[in-house]
PDB file of N, CA and C in Angstrom:
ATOM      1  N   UNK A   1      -6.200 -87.913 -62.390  1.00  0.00           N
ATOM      2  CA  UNK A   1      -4.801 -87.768 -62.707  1.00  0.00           C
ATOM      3  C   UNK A   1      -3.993 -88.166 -61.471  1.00  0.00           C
ATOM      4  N   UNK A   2      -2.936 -89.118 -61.511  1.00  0.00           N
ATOM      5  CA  UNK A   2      -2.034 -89.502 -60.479  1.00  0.00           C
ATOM      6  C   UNK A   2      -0.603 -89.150 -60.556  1.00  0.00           C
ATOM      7  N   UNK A   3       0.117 -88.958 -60.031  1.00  0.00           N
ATOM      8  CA  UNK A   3       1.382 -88.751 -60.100  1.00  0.00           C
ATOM      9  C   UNK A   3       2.111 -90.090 -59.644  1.00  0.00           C
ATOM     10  N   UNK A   4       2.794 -90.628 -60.744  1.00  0.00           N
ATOM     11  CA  UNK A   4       3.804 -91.891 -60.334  1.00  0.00           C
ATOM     12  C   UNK A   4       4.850 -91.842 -59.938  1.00  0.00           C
ATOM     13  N   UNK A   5       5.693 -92.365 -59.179  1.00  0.00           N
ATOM     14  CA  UNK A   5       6.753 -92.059 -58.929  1.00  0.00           C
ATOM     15  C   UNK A   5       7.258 -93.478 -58.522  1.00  0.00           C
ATOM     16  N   UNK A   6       8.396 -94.133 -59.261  1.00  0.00           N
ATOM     17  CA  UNK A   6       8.494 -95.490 -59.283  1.00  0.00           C
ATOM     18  C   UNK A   6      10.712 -95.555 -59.670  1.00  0.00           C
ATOM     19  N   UNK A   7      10.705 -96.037 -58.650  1.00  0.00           N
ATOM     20  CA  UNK A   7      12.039 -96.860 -58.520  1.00  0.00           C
ATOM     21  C   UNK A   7      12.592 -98.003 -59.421  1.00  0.00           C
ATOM     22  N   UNK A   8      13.920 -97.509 -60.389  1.00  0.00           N
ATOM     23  CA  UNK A   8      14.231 -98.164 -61.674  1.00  0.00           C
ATOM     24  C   UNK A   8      15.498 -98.819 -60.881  1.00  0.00           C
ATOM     25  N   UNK A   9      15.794 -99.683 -61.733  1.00  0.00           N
ATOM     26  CA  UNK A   9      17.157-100.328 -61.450  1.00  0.00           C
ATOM     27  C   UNK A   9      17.926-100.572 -62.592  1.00  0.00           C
ATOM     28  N   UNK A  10      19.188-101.202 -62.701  1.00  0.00           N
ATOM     29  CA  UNK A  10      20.002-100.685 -63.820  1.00  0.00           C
ATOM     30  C   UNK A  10      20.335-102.615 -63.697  1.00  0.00           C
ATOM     31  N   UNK A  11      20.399-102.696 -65.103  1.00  0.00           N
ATOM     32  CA  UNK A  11      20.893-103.793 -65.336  1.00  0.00           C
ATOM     33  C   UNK A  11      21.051-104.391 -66.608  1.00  0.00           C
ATOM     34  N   UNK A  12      22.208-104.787 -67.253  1.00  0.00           N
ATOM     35  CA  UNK A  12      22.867-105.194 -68.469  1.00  0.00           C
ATOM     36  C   UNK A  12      22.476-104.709 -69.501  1.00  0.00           C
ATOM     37  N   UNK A  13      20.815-105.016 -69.474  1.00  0.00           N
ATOM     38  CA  UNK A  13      19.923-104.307 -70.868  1.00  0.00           C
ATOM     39  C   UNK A  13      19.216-102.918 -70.510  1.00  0.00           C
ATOM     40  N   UNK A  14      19.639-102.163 -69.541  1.00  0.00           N
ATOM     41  CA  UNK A  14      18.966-100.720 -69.315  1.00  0.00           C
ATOM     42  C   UNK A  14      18.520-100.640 -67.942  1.00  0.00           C
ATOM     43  N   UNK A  15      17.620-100.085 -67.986  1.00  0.00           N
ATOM     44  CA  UNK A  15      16.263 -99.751 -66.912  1.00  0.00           C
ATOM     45  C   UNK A  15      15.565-100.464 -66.552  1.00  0.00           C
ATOM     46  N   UNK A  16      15.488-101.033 -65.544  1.00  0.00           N
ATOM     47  CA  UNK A  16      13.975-102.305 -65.383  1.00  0.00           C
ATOM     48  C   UNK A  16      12.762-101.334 -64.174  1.00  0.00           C
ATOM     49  N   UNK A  17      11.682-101.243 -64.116  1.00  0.00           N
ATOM     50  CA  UNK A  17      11.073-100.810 -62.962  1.00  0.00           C
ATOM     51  C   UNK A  17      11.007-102.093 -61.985  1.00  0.00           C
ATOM     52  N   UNK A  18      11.185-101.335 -60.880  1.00  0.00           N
ATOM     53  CA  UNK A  18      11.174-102.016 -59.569  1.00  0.00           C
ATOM     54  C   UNK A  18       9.770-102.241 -58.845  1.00  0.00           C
ATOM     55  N   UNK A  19       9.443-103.047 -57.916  1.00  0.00           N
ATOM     56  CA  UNK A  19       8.214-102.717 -56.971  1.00  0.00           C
ATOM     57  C   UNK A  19       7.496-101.986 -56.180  1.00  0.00           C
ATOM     58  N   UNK A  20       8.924-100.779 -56.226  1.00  0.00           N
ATOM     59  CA  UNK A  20       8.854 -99.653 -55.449  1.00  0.00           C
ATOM     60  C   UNK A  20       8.176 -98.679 -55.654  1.00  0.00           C
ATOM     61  N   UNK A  21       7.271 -98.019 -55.745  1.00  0.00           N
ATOM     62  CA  UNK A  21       6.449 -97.035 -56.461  1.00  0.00           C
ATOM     63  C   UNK A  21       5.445 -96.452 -55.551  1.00  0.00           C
ATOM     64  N   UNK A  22       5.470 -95.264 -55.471  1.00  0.00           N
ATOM     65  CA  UNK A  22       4.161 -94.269 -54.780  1.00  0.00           C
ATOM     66  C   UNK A  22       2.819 -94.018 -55.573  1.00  0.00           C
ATOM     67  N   UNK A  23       2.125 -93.870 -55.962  1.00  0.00           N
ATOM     68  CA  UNK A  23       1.218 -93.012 -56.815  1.00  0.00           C
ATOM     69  C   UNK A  23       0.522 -91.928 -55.705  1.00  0.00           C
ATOM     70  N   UNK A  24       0.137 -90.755 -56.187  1.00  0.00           N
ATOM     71  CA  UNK A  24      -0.558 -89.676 -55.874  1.00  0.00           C
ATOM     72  C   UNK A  24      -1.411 -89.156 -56.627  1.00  0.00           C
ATOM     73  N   UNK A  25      -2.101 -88.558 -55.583  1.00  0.00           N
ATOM     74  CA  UNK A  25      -3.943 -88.227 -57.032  1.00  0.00           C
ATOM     75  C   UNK A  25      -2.939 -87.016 -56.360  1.00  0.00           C
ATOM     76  N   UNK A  26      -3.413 -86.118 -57.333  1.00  0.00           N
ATOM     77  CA  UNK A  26      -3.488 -84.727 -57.668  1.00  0.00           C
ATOM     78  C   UNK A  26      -3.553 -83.591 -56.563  1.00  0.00           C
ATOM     79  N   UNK A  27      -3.923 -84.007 -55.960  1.00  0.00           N
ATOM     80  CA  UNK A  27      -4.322 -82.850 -54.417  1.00  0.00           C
ATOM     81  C   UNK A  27      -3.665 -83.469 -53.659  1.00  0.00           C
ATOM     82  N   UNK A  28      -3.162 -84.869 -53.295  1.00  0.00           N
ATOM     83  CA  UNK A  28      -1.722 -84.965 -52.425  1.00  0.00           C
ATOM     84  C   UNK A  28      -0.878 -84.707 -53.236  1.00  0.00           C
ATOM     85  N   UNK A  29      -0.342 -84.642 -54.150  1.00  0.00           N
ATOM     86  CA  UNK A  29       1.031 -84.233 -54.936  1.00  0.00           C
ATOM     87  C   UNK A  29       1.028 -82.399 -54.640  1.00  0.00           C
ATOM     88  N   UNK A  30      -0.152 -82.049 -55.178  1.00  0.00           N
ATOM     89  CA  UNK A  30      -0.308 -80.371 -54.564  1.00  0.00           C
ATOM     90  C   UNK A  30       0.344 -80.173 -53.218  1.00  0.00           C
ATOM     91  N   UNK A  31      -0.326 -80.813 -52.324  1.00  0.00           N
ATOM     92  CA  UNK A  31      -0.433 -80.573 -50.541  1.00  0.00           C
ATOM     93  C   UNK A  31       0.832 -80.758 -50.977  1.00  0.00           C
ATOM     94  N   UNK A  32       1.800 -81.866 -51.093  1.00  0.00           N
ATOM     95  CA  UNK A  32       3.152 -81.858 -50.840  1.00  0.00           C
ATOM     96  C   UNK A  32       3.907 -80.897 -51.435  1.00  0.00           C
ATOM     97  N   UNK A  33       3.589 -80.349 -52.638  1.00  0.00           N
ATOM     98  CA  UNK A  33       4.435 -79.621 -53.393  1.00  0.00           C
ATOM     99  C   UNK A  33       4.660 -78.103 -52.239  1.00  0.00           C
ATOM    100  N   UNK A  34       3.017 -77.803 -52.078  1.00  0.00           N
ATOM    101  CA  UNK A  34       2.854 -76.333 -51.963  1.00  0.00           C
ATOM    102  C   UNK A  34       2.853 -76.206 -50.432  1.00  0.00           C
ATOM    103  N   UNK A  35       2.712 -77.067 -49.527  1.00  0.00           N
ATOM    104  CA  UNK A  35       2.725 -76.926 -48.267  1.00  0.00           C
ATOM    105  C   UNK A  35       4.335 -77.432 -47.883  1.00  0.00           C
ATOM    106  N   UNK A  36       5.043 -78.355 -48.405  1.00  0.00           N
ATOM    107  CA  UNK A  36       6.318 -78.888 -47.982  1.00  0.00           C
ATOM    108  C   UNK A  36       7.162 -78.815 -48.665  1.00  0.00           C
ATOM    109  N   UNK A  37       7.338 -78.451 -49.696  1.00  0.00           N
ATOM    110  CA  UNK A  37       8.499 -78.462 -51.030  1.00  0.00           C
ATOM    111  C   UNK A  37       9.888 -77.285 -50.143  1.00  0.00           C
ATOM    112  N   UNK A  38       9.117 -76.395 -49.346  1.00  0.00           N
ATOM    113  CA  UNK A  38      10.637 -75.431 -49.318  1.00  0.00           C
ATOM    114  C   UNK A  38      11.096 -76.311 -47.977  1.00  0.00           C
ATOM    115  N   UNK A  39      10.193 -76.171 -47.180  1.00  0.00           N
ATOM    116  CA  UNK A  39      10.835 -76.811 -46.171  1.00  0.00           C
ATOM    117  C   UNK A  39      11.655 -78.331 -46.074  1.00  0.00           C
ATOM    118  N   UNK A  40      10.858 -79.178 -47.474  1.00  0.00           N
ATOM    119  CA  UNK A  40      11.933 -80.409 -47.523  1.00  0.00           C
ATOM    120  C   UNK A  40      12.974 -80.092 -47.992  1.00  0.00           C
ATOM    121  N   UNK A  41      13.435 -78.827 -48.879  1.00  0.00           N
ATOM    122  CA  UNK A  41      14.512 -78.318 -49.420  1.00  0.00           C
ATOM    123  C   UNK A  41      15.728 -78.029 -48.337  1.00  0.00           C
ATOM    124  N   UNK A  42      14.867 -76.962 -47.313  1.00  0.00           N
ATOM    125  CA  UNK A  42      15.722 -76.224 -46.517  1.00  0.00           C
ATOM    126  C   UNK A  42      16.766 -77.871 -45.966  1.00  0.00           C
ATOM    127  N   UNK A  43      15.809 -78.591 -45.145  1.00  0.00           N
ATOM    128  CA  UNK A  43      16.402 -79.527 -44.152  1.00  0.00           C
ATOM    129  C   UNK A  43      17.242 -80.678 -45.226  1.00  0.00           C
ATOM    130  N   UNK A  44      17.047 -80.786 -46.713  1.00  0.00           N
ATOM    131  CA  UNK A  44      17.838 -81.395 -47.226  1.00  0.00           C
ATOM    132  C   UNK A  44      19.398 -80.878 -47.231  1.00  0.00           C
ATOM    133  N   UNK A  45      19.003 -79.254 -47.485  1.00  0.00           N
ATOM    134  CA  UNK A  45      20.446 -78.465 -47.562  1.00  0.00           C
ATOM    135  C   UNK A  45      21.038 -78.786 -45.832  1.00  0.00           C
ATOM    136  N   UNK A  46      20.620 -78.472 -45.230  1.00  0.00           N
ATOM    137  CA  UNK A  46      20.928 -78.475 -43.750  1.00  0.00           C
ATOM    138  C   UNK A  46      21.759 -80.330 -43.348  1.00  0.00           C
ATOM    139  N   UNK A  47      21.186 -80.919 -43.986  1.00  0.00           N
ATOM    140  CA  UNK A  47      21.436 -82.483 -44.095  1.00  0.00           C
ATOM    141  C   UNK A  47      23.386 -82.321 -44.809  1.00  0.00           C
ATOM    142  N   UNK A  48      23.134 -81.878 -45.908  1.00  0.00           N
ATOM    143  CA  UNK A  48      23.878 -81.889 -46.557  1.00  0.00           C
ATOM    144  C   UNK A  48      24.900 -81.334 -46.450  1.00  0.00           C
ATOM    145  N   UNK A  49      24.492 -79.965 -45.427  1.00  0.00           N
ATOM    146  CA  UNK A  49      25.764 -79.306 -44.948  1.00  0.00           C
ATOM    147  C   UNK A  49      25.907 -79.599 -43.713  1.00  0.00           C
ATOM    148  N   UNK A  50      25.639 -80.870 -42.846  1.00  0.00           N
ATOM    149  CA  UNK A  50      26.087 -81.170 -41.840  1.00  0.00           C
ATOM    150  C   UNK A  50      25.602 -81.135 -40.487  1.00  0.00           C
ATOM    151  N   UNK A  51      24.597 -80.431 -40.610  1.00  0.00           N
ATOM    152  CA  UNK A  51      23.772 -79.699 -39.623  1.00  0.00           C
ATOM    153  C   UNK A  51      22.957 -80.843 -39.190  1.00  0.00           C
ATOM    154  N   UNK A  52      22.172 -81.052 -38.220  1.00  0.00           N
ATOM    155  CA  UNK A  52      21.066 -81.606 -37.862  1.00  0.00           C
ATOM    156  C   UNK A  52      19.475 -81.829 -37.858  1.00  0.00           C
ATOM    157  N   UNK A  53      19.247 -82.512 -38.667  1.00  0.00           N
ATOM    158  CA  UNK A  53      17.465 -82.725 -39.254  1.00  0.00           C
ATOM    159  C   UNK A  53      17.073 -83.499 -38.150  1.00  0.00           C
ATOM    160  N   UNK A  54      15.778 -82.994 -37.787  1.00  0.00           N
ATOM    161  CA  UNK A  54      15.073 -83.798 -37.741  1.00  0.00           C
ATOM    162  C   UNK A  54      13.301 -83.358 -37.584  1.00  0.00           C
ATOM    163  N   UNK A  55      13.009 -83.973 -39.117  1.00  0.00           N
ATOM    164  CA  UNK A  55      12.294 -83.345 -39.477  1.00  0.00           C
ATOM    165  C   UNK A  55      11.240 -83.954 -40.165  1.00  0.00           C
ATOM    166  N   UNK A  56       9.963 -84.092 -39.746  1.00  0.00           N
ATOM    167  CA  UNK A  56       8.753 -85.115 -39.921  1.00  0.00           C
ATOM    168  C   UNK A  56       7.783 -84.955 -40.593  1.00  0.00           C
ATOM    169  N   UNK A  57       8.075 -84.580 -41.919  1.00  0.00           N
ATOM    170  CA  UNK A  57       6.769 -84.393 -42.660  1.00  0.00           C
ATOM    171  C   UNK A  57       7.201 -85.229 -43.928  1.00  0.00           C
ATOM    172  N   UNK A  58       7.280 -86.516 -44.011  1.00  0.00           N
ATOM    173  CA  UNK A  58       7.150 -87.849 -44.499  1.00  0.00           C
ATOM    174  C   UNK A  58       8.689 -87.415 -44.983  1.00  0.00           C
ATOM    175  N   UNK A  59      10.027 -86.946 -44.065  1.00  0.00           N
ATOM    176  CA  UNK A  59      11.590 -86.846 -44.906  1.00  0.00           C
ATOM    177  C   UNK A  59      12.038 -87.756 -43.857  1.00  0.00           C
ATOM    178  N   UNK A  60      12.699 -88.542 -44.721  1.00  0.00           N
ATOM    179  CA  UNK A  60      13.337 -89.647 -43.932  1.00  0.00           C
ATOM    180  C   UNK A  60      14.764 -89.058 -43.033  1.00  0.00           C
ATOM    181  N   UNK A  61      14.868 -89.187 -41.939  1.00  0.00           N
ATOM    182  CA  UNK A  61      16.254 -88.783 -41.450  1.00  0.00           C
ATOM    183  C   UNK A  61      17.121 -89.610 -41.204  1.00  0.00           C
ATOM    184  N   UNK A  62      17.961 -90.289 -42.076  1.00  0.00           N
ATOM    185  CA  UNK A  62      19.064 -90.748 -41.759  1.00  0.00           C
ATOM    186  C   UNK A  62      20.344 -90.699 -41.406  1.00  0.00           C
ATOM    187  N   UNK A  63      21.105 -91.555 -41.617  1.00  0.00           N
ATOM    188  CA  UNK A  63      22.894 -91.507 -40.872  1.00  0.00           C
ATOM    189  C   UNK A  63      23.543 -91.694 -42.535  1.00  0.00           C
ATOM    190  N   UNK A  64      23.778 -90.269 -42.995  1.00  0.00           N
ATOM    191  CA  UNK A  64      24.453 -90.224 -44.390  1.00  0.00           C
ATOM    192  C   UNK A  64      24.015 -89.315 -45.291  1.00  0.00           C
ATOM    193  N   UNK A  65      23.430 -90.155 -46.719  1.00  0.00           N
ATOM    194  CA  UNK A  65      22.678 -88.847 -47.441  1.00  0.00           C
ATOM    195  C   UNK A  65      21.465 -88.709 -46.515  1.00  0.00           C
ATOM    196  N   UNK A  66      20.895 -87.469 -47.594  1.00  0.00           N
ATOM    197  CA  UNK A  66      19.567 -87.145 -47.119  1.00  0.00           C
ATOM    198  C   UNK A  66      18.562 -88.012 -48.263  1.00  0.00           C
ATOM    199  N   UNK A  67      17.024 -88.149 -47.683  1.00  0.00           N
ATOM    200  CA  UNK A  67      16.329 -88.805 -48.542  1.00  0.00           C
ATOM    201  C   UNK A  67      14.721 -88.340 -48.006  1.00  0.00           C
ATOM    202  N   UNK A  68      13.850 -87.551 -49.072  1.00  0.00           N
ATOM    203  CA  UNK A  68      12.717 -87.760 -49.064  1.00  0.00           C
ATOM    204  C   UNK A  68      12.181 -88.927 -49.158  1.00  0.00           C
ATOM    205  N   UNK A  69      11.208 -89.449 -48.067  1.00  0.00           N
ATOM    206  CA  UNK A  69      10.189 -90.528 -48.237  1.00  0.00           C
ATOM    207  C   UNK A  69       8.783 -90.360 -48.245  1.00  0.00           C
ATOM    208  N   UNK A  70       7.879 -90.609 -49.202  1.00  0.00           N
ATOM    209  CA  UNK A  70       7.049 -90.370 -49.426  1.00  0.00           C
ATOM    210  C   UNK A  70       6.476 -91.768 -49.351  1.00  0.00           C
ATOM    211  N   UNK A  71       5.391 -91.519 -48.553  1.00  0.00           N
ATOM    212  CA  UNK A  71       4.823 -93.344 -47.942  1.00  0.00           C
ATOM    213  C   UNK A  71       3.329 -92.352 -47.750  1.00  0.00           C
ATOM    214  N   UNK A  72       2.794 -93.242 -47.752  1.00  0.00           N
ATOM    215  CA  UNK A  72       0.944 -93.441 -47.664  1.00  0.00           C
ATOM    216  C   UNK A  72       0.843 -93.915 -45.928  1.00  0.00           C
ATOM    217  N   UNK A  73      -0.227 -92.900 -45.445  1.00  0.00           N
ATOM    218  CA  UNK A  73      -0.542 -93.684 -44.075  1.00  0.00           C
ATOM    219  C   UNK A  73      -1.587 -93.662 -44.086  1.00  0.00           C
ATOM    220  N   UNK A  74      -2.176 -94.089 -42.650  1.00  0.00           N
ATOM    221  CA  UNK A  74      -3.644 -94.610 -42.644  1.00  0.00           C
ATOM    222  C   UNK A  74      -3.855 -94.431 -40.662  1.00  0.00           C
ATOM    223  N   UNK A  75      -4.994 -94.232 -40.439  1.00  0.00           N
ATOM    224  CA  UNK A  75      -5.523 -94.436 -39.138  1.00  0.00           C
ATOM    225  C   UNK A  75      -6.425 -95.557 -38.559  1.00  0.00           C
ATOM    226  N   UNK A  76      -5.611 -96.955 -37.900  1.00  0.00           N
ATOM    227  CA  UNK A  76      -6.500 -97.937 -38.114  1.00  0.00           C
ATOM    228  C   UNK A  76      -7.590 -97.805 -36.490  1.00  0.00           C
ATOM    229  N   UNK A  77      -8.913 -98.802 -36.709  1.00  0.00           N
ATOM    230  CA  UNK A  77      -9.829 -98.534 -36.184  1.00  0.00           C
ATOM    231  C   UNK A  77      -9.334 -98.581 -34.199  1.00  0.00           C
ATOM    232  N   UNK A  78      -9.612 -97.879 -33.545  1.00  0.00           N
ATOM    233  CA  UNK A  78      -9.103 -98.045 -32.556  1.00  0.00           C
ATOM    234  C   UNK A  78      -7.879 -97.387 -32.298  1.00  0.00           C
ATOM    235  N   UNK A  79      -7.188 -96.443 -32.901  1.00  0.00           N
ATOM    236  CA  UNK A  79      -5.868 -95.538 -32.784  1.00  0.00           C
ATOM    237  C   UNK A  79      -6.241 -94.262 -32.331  1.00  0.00           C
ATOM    238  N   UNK A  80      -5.593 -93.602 -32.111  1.00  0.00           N
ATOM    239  CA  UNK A  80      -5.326 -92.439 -32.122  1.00  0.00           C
ATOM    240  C   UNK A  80      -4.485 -91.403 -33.136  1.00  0.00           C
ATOM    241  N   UNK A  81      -3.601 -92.408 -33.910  1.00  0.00           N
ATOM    242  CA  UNK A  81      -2.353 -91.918 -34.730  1.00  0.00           C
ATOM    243  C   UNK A  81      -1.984 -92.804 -35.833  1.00  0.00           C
ATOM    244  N   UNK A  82      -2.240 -92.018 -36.621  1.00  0.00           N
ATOM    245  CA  UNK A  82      -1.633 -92.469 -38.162  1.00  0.00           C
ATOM    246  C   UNK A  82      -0.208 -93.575 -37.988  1.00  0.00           C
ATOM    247  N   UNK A  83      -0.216 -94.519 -38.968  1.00  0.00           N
ATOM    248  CA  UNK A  83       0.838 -95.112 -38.703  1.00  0.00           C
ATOM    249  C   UNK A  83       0.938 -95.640 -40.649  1.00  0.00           C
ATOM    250  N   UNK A  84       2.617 -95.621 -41.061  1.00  0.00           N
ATOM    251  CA  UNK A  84       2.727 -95.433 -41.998  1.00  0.00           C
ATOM    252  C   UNK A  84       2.554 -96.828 -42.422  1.00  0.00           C
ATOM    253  N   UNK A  85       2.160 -97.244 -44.296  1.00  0.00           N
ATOM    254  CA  UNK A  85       2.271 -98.477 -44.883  1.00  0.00           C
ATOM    255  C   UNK A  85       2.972 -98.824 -45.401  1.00  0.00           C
ATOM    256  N   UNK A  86       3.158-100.069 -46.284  1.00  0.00           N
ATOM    257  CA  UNK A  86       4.102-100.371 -46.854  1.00  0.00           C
ATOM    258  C   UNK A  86       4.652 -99.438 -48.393  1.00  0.00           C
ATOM    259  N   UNK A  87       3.447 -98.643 -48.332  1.00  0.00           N
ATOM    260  CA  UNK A  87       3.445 -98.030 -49.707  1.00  0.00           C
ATOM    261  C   UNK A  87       4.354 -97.184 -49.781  1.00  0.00           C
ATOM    262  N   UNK A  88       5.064 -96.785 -50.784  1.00  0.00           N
ATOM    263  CA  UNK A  88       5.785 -95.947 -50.455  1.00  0.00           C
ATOM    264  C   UNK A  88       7.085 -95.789 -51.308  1.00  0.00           C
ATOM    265  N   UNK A  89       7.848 -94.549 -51.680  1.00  0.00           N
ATOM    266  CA  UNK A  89       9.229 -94.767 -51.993  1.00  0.00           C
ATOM    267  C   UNK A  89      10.173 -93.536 -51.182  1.00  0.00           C
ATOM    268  N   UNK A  90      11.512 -93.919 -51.649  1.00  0.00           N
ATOM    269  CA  UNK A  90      12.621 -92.947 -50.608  1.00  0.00           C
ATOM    270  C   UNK A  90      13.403 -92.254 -52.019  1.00  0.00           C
ATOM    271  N   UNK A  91      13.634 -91.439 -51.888  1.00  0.00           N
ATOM    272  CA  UNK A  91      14.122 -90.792 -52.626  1.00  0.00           C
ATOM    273  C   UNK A  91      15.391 -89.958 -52.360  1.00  0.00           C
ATOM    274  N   UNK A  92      16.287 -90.204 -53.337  1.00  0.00           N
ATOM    275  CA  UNK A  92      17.639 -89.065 -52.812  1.00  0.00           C
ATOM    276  C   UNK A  92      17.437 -87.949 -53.032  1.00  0.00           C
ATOM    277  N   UNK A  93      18.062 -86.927 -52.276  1.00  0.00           N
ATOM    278  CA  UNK A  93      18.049 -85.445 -53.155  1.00  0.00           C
ATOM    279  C   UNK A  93      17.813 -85.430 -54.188  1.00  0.00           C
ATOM    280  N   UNK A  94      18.627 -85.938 -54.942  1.00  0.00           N
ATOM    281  CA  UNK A  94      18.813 -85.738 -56.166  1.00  0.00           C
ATOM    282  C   UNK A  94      17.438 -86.036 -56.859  1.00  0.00           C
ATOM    283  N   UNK A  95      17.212 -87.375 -56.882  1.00  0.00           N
ATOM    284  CA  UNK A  95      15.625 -87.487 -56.953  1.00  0.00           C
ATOM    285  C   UNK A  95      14.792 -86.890 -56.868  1.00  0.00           C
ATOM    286  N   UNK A  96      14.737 -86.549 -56.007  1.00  0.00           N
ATOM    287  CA  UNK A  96      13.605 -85.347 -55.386  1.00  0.00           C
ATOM    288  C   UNK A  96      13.788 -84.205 -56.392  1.00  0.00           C
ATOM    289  N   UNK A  97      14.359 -83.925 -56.540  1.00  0.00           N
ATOM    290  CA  UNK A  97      15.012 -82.303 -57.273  1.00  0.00           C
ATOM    291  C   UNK A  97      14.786 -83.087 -58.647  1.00  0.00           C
ATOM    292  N   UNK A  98      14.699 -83.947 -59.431  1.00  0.00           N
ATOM    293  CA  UNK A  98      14.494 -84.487 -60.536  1.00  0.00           C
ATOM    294  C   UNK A  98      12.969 -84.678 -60.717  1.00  0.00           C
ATOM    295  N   UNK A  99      12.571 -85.201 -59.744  1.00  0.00           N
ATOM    296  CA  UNK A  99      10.754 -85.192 -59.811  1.00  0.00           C
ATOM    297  C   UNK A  99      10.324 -84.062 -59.897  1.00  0.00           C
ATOM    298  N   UNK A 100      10.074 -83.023 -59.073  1.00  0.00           N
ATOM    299  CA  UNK A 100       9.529 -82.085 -58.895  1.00  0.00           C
ATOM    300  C   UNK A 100      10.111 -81.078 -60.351  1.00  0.00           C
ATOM    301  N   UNK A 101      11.420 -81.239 -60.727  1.00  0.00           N
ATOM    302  CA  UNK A 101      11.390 -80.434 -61.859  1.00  0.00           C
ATOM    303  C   UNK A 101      10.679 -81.096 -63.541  1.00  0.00           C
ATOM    304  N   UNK A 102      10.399 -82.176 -63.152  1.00  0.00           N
ATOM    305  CA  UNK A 102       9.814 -83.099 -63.961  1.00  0.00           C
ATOM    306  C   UNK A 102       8.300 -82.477 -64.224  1.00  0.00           C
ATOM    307  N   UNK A 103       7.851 -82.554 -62.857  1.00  0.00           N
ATOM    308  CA  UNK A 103       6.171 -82.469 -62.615  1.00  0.00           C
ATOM    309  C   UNK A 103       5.785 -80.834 -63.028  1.00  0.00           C
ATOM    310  N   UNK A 104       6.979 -80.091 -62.677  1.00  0.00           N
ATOM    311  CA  UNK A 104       6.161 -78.596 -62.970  1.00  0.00           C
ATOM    312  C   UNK A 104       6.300 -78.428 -64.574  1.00  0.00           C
ATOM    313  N   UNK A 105       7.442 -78.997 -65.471  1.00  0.00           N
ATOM    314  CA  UNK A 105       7.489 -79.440 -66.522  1.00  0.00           C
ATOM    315  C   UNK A 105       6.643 -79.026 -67.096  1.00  0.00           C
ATOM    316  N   UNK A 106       5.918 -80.848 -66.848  1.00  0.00           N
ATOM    317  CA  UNK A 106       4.952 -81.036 -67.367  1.00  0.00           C
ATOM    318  C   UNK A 106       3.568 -80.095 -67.062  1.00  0.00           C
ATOM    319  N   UNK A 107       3.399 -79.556 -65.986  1.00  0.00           N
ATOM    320  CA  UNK A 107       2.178 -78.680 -65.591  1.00  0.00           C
ATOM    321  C   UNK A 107       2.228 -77.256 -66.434  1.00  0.00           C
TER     322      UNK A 107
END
């Protein structure tokens, strides 16, 4: 079982999917839910009310909204440190708060 999570775009005739898309097996969607879900919450609110994030467990910190990013990394041969891939999507609050009420939904 994977969890998709894929970036739509809007155009004349509806919805098109984009290239943008994460997938997750089942035990990373867990790890994220149950180990990071409050804390991506807290620092989204904190984002949102003005305050200062900065905060590294795959949440993007930018200059504006706030945005979960959820990207795939890897440790290549000869490193010391994970470094992220192209995989991946960003997500707005809002998003975020739309997935996750999606996924327990369905569970």
């Amino acid at each position: 079982m994977q969890v998709h999570i894929r970036q739509y775009t809007l155009v004349i005739n509806g919805l098109y999917p984009t290239k943008k898309v994460i997938a997750l097996n089942l035990e990373q969607w867990k790890r994220l839910d149950e180990l990071y879900y409050d804390r991506i919450n807290e620092n989204i609110n904190d984002c949102v009310n003005k305050n200062p994030v900065d905060y590294k467990v795959h949440l993007g910190s930018n200059i504006g909204n706030p945005v979960v990013n959820i990207r795939k990394w890897f440790m290549p041969d000869g490193h010391s440190e994970v470094i992220p891939t192209r995989q991946g999507i960003t997500l707005s609050a809002n998003a975020w708060y739309y997935v996750r009420a999606r996924i327990h939904k369905a569970s």
